[in-house]
Each structure stands twice: as structure tokens, then as C-alpha cells.
ModelCIF file with pLDDT and N, C-alpha, C, O atoms, coordinates in Angstrom:
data_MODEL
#
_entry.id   MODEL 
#
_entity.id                         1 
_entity.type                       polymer 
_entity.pdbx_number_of_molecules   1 
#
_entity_poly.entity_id                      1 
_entity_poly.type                           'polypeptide(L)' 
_entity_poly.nstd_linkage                   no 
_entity_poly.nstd_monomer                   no 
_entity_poly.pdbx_seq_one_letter_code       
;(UNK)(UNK)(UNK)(UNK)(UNK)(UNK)(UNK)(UNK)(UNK)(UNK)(UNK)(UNK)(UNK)(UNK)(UNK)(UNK)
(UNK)(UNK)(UNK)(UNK)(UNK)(UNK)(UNK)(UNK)(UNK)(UNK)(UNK)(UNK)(UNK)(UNK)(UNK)(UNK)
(UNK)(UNK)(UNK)(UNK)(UNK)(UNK)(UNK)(UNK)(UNK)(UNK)(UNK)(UNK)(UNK)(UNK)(UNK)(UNK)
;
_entity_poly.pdbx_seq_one_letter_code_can   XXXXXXXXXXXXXXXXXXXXXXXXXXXXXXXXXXXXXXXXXXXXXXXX 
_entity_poly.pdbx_strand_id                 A 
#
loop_
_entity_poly_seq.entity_id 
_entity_poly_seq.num 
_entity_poly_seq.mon_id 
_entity_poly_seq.hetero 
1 1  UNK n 
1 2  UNK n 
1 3  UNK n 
1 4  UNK n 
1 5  UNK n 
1 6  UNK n 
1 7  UNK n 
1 8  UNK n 
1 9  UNK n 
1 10 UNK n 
1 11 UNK n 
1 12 UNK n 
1 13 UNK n 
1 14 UNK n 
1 15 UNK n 
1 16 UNK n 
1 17 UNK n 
1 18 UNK n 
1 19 UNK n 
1 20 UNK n 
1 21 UNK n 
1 22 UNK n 
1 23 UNK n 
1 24 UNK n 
1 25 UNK n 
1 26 UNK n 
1 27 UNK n 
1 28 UNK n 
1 29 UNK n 
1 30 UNK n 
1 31 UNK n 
1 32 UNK n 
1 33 UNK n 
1 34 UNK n 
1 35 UNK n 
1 36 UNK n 
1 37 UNK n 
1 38 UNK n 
1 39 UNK n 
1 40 UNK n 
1 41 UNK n 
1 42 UNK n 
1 43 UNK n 
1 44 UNK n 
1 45 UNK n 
1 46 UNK n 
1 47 UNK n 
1 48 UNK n 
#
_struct_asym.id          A 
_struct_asym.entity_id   1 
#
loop_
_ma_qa_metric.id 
_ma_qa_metric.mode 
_ma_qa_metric.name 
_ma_qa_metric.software_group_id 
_ma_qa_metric.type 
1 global pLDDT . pLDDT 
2 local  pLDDT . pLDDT 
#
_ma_qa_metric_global.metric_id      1 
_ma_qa_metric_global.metric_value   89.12 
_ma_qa_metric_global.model_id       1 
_ma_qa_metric_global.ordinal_id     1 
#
loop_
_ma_qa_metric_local.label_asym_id 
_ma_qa_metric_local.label_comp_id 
_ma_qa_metric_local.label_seq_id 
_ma_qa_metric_local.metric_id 
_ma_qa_metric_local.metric_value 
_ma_qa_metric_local.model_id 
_ma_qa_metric_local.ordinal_id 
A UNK 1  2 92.00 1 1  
A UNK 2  2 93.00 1 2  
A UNK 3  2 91.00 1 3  
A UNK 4  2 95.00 1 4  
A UNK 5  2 95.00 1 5  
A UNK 6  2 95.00 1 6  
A UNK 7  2 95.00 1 7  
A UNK 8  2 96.00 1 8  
A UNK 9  2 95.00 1 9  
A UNK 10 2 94.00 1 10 
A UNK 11 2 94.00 1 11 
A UNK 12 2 95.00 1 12 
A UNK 13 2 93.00 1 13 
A UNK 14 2 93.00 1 14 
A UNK 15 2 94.00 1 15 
A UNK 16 2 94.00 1 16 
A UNK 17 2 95.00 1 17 
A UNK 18 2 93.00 1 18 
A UNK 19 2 94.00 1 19 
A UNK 20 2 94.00 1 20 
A UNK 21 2 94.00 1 21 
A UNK 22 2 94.00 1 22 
A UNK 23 2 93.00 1 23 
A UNK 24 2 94.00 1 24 
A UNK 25 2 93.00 1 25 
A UNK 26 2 92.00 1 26 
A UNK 27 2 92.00 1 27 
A UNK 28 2 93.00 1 28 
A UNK 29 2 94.00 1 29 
A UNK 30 2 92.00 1 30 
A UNK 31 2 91.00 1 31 
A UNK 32 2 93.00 1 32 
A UNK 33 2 93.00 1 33 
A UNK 34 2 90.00 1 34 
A UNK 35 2 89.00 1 35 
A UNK 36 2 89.00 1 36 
A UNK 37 2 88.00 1 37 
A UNK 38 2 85.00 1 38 
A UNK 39 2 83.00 1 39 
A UNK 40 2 82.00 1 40 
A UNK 41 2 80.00 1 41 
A UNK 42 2 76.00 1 42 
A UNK 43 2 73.00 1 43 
A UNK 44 2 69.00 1 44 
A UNK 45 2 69.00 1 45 
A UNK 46 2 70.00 1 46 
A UNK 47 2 72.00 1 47 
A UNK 48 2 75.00 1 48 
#
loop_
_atom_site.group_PDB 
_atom_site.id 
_atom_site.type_symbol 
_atom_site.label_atom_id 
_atom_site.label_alt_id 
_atom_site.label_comp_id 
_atom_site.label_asym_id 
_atom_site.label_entity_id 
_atom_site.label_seq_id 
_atom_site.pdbx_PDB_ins_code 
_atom_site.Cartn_x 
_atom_site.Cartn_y 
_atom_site.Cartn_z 
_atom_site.occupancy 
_atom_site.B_iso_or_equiv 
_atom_site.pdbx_formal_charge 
_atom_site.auth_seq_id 
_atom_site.auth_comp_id 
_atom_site.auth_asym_id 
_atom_site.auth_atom_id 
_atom_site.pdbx_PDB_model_num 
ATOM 1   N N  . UNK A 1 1  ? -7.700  -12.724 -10.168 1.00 92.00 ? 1  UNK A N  1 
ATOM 2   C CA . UNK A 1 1  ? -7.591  -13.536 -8.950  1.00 92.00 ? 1  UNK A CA 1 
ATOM 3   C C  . UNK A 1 1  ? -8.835  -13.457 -8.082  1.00 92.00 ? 1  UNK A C  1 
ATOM 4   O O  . UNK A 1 1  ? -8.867  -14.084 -7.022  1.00 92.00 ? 1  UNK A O  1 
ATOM 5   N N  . UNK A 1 2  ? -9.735  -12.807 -8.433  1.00 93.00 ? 2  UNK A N  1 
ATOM 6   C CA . UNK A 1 2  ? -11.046 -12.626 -7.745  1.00 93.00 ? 2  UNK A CA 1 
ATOM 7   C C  . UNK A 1 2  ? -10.507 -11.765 -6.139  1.00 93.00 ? 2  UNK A C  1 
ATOM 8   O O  . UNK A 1 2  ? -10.648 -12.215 -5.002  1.00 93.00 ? 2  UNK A O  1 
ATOM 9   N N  . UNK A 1 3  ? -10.052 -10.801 -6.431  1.00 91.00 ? 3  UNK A N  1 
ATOM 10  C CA . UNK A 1 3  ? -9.796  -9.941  -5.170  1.00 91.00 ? 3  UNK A CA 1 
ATOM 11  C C  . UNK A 1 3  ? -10.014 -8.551  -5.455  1.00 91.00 ? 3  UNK A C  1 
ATOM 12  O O  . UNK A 1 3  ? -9.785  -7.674  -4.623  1.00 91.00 ? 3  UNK A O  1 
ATOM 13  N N  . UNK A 1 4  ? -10.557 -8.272  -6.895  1.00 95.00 ? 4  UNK A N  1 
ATOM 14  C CA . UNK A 1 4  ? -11.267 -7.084  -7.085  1.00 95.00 ? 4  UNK A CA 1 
ATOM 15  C C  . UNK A 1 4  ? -12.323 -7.131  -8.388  1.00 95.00 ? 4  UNK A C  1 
ATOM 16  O O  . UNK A 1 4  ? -12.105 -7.600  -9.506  1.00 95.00 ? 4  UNK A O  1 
ATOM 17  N N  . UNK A 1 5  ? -13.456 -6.534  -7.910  1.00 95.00 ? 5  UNK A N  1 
ATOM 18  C CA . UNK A 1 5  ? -14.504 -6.524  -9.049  1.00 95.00 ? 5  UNK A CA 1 
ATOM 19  C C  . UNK A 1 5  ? -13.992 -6.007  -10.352 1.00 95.00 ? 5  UNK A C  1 
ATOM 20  O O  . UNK A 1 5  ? -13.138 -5.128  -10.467 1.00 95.00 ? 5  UNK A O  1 
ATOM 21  N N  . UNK A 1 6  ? -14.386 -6.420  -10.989 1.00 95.00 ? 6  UNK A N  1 
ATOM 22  C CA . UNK A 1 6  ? -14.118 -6.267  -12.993 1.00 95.00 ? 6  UNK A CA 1 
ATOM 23  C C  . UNK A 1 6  ? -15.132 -5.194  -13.034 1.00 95.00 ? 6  UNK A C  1 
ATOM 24  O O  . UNK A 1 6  ? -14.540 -4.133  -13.230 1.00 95.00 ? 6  UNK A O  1 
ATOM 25  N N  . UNK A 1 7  ? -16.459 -5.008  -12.928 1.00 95.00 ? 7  UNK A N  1 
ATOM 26  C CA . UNK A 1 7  ? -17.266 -3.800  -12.601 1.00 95.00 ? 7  UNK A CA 1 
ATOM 27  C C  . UNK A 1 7  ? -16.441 -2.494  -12.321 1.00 95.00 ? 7  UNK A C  1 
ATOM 28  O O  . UNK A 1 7  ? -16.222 -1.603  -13.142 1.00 95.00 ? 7  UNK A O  1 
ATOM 29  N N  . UNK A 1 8  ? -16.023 -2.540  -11.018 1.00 96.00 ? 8  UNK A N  1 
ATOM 30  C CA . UNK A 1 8  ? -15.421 -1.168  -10.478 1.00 96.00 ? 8  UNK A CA 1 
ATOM 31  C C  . UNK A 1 8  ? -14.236 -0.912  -11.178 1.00 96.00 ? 8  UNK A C  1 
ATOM 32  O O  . UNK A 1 8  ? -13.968 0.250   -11.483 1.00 96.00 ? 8  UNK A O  1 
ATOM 33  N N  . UNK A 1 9  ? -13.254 -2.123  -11.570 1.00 95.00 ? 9  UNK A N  1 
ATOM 34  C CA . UNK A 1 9  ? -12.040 -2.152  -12.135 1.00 95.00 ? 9  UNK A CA 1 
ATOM 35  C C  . UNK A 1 9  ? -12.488 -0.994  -13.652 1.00 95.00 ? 9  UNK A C  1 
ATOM 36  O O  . UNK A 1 9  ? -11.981 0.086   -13.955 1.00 95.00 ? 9  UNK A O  1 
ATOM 37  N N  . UNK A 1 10 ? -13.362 -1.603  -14.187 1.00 94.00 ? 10 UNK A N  1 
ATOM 38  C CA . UNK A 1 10 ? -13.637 -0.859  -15.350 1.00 94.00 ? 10 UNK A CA 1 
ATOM 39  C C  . UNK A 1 10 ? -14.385 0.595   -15.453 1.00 94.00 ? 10 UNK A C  1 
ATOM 40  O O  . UNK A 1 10 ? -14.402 1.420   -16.366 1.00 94.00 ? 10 UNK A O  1 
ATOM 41  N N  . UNK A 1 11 ? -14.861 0.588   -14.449 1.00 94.00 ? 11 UNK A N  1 
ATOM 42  C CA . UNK A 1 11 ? -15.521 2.317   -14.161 1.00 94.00 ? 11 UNK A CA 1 
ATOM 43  C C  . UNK A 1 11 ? -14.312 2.737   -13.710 1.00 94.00 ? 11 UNK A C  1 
ATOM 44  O O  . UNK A 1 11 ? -14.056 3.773   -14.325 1.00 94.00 ? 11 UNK A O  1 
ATOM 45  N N  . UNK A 1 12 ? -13.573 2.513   -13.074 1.00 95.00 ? 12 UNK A N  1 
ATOM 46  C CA . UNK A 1 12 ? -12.251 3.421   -12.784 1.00 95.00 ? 12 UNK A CA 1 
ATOM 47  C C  . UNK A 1 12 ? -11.782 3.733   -14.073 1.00 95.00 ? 12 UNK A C  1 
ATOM 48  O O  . UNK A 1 12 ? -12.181 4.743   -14.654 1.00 95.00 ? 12 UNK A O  1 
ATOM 49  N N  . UNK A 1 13 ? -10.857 2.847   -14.640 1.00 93.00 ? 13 UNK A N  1 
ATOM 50  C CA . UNK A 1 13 ? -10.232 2.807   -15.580 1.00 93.00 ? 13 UNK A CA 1 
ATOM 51  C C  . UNK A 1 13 ? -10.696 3.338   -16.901 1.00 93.00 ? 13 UNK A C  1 
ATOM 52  O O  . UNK A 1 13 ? -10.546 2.689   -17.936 1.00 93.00 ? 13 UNK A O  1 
ATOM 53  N N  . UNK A 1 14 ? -11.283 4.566   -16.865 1.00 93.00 ? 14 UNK A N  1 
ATOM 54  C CA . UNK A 1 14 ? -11.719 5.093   -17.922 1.00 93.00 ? 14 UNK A CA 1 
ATOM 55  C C  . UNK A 1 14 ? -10.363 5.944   -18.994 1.00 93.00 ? 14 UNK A C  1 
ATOM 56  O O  . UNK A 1 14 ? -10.192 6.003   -20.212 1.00 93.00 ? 14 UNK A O  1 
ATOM 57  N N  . UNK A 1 15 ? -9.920  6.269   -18.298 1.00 94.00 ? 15 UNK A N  1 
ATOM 58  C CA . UNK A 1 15 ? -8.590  7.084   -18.328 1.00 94.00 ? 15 UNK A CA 1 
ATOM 59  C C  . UNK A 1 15 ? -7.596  6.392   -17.277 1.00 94.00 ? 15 UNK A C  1 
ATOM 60  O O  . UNK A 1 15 ? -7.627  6.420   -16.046 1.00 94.00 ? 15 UNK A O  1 
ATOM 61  N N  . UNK A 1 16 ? -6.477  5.599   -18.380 1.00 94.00 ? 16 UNK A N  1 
ATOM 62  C CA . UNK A 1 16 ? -5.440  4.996   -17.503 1.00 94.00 ? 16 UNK A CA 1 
ATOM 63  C C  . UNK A 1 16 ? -4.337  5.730   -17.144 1.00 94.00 ? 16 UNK A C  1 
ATOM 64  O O  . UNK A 1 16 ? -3.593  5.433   -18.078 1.00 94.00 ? 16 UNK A O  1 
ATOM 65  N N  . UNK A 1 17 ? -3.649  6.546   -16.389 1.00 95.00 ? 17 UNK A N  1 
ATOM 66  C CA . UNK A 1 17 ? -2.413  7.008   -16.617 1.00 95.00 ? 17 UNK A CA 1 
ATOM 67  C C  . UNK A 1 17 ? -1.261  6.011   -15.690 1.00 95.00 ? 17 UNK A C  1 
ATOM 68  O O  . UNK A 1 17 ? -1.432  5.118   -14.861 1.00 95.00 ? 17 UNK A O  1 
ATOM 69  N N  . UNK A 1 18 ? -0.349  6.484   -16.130 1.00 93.00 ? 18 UNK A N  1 
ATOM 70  C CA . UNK A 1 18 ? 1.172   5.778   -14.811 1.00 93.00 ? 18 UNK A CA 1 
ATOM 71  C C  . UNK A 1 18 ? 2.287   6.789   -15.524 1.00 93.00 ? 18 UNK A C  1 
ATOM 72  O O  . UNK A 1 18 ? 2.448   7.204   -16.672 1.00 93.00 ? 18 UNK A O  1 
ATOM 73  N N  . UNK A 1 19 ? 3.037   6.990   -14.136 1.00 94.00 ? 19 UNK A N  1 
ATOM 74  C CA . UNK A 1 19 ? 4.475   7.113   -14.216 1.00 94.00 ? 19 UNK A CA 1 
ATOM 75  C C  . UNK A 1 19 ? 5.077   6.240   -14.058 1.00 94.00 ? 19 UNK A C  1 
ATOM 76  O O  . UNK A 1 19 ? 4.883   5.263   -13.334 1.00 94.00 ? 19 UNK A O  1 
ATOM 77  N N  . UNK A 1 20 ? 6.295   6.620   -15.060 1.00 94.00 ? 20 UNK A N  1 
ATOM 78  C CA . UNK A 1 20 ? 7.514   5.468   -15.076 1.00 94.00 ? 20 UNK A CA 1 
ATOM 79  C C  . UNK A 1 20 ? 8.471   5.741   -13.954 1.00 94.00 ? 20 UNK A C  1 
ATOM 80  O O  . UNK A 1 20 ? 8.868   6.888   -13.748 1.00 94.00 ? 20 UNK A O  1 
ATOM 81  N N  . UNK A 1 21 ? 9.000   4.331   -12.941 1.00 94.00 ? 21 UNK A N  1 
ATOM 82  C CA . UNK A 1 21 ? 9.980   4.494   -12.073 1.00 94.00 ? 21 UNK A CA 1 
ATOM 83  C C  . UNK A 1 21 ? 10.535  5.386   -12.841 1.00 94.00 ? 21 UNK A C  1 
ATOM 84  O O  . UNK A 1 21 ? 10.415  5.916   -13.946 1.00 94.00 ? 21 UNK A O  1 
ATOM 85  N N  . UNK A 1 22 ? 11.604  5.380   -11.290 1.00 94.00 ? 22 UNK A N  1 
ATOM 86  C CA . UNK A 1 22 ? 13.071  6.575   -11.538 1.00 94.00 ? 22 UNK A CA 1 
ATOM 87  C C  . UNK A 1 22 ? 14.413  5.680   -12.001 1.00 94.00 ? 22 UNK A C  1 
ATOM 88  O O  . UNK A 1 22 ? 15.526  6.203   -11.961 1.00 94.00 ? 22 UNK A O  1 
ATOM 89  N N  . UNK A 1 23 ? 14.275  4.641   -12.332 1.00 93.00 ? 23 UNK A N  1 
ATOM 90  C CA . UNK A 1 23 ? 15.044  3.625   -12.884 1.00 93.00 ? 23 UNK A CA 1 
ATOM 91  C C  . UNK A 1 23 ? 15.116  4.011   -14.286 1.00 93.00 ? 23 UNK A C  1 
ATOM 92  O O  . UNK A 1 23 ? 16.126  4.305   -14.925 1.00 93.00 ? 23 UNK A O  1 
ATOM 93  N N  . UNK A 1 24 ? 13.993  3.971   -14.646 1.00 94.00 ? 24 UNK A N  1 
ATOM 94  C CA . UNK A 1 24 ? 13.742  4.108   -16.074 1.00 94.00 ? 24 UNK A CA 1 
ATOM 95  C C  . UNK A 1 24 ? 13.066  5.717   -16.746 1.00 94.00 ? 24 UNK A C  1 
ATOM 96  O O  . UNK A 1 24 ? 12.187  6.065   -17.534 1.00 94.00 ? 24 UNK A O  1 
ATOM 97  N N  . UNK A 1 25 ? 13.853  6.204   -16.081 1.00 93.00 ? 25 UNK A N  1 
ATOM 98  C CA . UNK A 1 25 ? 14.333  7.979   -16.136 1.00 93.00 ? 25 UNK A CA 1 
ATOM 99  C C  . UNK A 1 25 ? 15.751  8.475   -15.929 1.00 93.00 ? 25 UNK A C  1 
ATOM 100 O O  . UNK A 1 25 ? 15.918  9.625   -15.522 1.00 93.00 ? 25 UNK A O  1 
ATOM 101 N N  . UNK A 1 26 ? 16.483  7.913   -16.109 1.00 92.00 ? 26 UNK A N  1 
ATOM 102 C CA . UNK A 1 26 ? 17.843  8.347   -15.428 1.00 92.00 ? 26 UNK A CA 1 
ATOM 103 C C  . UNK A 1 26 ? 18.338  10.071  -15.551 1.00 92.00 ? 26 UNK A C  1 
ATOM 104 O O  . UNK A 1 26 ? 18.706  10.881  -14.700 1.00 92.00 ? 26 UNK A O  1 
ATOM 105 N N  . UNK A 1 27 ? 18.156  10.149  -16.928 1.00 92.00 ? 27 UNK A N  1 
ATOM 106 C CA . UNK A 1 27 ? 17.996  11.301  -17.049 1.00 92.00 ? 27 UNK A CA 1 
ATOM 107 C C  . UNK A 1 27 ? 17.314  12.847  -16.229 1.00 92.00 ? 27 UNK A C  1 
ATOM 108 O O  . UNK A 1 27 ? 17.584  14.020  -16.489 1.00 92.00 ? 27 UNK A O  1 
ATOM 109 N N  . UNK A 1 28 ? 16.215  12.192  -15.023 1.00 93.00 ? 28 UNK A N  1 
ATOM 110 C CA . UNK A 1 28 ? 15.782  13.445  -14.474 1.00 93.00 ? 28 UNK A CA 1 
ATOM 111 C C  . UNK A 1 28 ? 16.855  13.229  -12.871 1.00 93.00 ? 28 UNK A C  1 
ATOM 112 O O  . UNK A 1 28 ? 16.696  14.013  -11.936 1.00 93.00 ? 28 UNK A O  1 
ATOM 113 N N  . UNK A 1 29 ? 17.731  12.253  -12.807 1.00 94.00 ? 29 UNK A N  1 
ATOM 114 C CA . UNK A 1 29 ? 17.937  11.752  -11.184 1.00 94.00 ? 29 UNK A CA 1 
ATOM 115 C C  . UNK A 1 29 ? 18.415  13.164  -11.270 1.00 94.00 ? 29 UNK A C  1 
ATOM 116 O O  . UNK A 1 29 ? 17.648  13.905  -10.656 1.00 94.00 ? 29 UNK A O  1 
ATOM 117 N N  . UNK A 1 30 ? 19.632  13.924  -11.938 1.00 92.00 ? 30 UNK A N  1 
ATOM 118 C CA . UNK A 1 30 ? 20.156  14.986  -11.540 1.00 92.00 ? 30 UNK A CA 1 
ATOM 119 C C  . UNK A 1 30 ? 19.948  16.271  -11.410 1.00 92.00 ? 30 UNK A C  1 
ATOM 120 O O  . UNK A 1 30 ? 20.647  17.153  -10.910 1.00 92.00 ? 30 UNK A O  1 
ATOM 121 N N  . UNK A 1 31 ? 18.419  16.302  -12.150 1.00 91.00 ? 31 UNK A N  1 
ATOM 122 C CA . UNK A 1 31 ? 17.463  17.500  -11.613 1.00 91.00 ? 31 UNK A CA 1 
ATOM 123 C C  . UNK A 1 31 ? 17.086  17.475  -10.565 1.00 91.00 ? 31 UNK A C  1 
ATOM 124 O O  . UNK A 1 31 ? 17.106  18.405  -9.759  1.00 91.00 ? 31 UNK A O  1 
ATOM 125 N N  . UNK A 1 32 ? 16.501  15.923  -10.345 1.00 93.00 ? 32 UNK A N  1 
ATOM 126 C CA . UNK A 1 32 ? 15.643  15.901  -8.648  1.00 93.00 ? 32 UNK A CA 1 
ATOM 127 C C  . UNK A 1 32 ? 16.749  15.927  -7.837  1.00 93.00 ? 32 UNK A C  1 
ATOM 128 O O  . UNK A 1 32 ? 16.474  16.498  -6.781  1.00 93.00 ? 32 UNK A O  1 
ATOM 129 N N  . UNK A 1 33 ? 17.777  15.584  -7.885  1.00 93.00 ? 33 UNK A N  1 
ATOM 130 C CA . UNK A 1 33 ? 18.958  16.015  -6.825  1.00 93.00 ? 33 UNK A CA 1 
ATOM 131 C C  . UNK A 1 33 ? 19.161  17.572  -6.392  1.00 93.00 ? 33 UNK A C  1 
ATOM 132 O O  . UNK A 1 33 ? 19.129  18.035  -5.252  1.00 93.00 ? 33 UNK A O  1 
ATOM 133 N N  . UNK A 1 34 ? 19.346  18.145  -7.437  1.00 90.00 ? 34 UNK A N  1 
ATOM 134 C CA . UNK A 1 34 ? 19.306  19.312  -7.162  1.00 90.00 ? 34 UNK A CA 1 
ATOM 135 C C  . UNK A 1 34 ? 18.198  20.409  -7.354  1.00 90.00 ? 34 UNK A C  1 
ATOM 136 O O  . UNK A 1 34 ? 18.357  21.630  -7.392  1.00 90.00 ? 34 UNK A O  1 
ATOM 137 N N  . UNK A 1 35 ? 16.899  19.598  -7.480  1.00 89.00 ? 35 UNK A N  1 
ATOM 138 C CA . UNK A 1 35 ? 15.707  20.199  -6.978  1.00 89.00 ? 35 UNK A CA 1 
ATOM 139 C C  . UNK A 1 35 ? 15.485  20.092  -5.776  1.00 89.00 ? 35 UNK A C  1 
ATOM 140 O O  . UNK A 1 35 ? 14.928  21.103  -5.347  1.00 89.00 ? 35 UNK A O  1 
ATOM 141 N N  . UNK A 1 36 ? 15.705  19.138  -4.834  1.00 89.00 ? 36 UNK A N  1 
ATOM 142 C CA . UNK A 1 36 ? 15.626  18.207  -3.249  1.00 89.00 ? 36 UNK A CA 1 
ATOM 143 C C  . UNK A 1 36 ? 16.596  19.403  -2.845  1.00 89.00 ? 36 UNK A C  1 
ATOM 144 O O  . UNK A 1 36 ? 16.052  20.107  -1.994  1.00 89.00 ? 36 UNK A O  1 
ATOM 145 N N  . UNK A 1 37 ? 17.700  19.791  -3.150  1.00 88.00 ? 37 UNK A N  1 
ATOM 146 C CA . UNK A 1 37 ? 19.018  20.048  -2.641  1.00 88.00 ? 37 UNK A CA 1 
ATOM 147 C C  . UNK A 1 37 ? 18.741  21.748  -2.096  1.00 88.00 ? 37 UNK A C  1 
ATOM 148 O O  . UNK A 1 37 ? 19.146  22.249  -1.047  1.00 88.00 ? 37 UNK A O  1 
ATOM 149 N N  . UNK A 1 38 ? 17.825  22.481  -3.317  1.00 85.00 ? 38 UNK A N  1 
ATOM 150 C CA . UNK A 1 38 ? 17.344  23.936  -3.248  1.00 85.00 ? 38 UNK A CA 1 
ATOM 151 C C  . UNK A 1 38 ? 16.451  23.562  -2.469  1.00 85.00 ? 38 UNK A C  1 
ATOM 152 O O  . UNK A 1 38 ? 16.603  24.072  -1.359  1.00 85.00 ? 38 UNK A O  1 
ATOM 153 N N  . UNK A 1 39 ? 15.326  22.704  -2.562  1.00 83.00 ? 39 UNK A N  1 
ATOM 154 C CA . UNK A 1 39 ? 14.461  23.131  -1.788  1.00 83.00 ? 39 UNK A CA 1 
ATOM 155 C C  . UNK A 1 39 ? 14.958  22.846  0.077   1.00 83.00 ? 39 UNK A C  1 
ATOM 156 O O  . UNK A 1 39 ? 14.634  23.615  0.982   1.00 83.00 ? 39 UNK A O  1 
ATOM 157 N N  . UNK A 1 40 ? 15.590  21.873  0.216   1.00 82.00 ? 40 UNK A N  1 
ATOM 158 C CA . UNK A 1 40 ? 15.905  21.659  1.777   1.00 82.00 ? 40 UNK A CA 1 
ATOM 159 C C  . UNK A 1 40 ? 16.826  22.805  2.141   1.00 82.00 ? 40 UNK A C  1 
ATOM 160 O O  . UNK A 1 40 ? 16.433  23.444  3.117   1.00 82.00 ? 40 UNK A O  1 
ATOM 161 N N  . UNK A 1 41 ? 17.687  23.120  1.722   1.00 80.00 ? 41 UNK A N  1 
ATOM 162 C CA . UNK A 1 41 ? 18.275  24.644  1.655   1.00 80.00 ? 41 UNK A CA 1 
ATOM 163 C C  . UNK A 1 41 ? 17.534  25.603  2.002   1.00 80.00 ? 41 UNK A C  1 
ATOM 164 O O  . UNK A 1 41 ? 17.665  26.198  3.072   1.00 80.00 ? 41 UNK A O  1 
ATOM 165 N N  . UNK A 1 42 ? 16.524  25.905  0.989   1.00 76.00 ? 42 UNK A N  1 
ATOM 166 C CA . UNK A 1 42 ? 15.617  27.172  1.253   1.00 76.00 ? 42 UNK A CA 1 
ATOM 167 C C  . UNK A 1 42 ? 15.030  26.751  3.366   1.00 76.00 ? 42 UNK A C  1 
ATOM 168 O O  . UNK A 1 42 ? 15.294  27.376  4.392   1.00 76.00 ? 42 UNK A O  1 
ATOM 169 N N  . UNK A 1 43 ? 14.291  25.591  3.162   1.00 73.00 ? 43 UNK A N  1 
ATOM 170 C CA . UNK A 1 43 ? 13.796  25.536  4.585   1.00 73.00 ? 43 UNK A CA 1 
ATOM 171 C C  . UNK A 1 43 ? 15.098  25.365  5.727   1.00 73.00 ? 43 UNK A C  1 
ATOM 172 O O  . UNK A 1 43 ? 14.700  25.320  6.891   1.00 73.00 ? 43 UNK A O  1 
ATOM 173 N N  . UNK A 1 44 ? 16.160  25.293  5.596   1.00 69.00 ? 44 UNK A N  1 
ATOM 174 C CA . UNK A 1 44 ? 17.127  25.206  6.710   1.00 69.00 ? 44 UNK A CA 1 
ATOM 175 C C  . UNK A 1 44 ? 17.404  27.078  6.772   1.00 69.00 ? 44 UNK A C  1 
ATOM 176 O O  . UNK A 1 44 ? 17.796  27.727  7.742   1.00 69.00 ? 44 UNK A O  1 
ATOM 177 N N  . UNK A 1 45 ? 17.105  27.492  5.633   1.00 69.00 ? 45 UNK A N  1 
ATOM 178 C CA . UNK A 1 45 ? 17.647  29.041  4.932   1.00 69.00 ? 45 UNK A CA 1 
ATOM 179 C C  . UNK A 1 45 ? 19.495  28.970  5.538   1.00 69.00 ? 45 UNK A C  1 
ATOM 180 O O  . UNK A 1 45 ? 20.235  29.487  6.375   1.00 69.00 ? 45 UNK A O  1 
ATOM 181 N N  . UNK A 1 46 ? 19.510  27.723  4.188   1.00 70.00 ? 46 UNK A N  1 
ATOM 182 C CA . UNK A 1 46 ? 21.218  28.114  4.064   1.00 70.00 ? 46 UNK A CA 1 
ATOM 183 C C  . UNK A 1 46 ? 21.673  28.097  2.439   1.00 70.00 ? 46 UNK A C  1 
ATOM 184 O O  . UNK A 1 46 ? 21.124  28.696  1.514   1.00 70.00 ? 46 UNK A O  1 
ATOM 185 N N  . UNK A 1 47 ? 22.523  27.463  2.408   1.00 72.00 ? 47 UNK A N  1 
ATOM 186 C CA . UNK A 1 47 ? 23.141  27.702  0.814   1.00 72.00 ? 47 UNK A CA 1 
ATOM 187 C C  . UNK A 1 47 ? 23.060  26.347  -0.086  1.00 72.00 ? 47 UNK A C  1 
ATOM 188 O O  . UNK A 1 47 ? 24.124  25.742  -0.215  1.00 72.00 ? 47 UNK A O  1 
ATOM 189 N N  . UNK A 1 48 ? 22.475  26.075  -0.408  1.00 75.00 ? 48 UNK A N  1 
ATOM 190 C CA . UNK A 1 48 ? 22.328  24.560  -1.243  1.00 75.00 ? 48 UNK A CA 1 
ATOM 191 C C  . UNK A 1 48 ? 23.264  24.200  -1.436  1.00 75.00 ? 48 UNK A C  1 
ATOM 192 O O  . UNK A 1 48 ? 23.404  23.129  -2.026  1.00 75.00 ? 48 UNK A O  1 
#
């Protein structure tokens, strides 16, 4: 669309990485629940 140089685009992009949404992980939602859950616990210092 001509709103970023092909130059810089390609010196960046030497190494592409991405994460996949949390849509298309379902599998970790119930770790990060109860990773979120210990850690706000620990900083209130109560019981998860």
C-alpha cells in the first residue's frame, strides 16, 4: 500500500517470528488462568 518501505521491511525481517492468538491455543487458557490466579495471590499475599 505504499505506507512502509520494502527496504526496511526486508532488513527487519531477517528472522520472522509470531505467536499464535489465545484462540488458537485453547489448550494453555487453563494454565494461564491459574498462572494469573498464583501470581495475583502471591501480590495480595492471600490464597489463590
Amino acid at each position: 500500500e505504499g505506507k512502509f518501505r520494502s527496504d526496511l521491511y526486508y532488513r527487519l525481517n531477517v528472522i520472522p517470528l509470531d505467536l499464535p492468538p489465545l484462540r488458537d491455543r485453547p489448550e494453555d487458557i487453563e494454565l494461564l488462568a491459574r498462572y494469573f490466579a498464583e501470581k495475583f495471590a502471591a501480590r495480595m499475599r492471600g490464597q489463590a
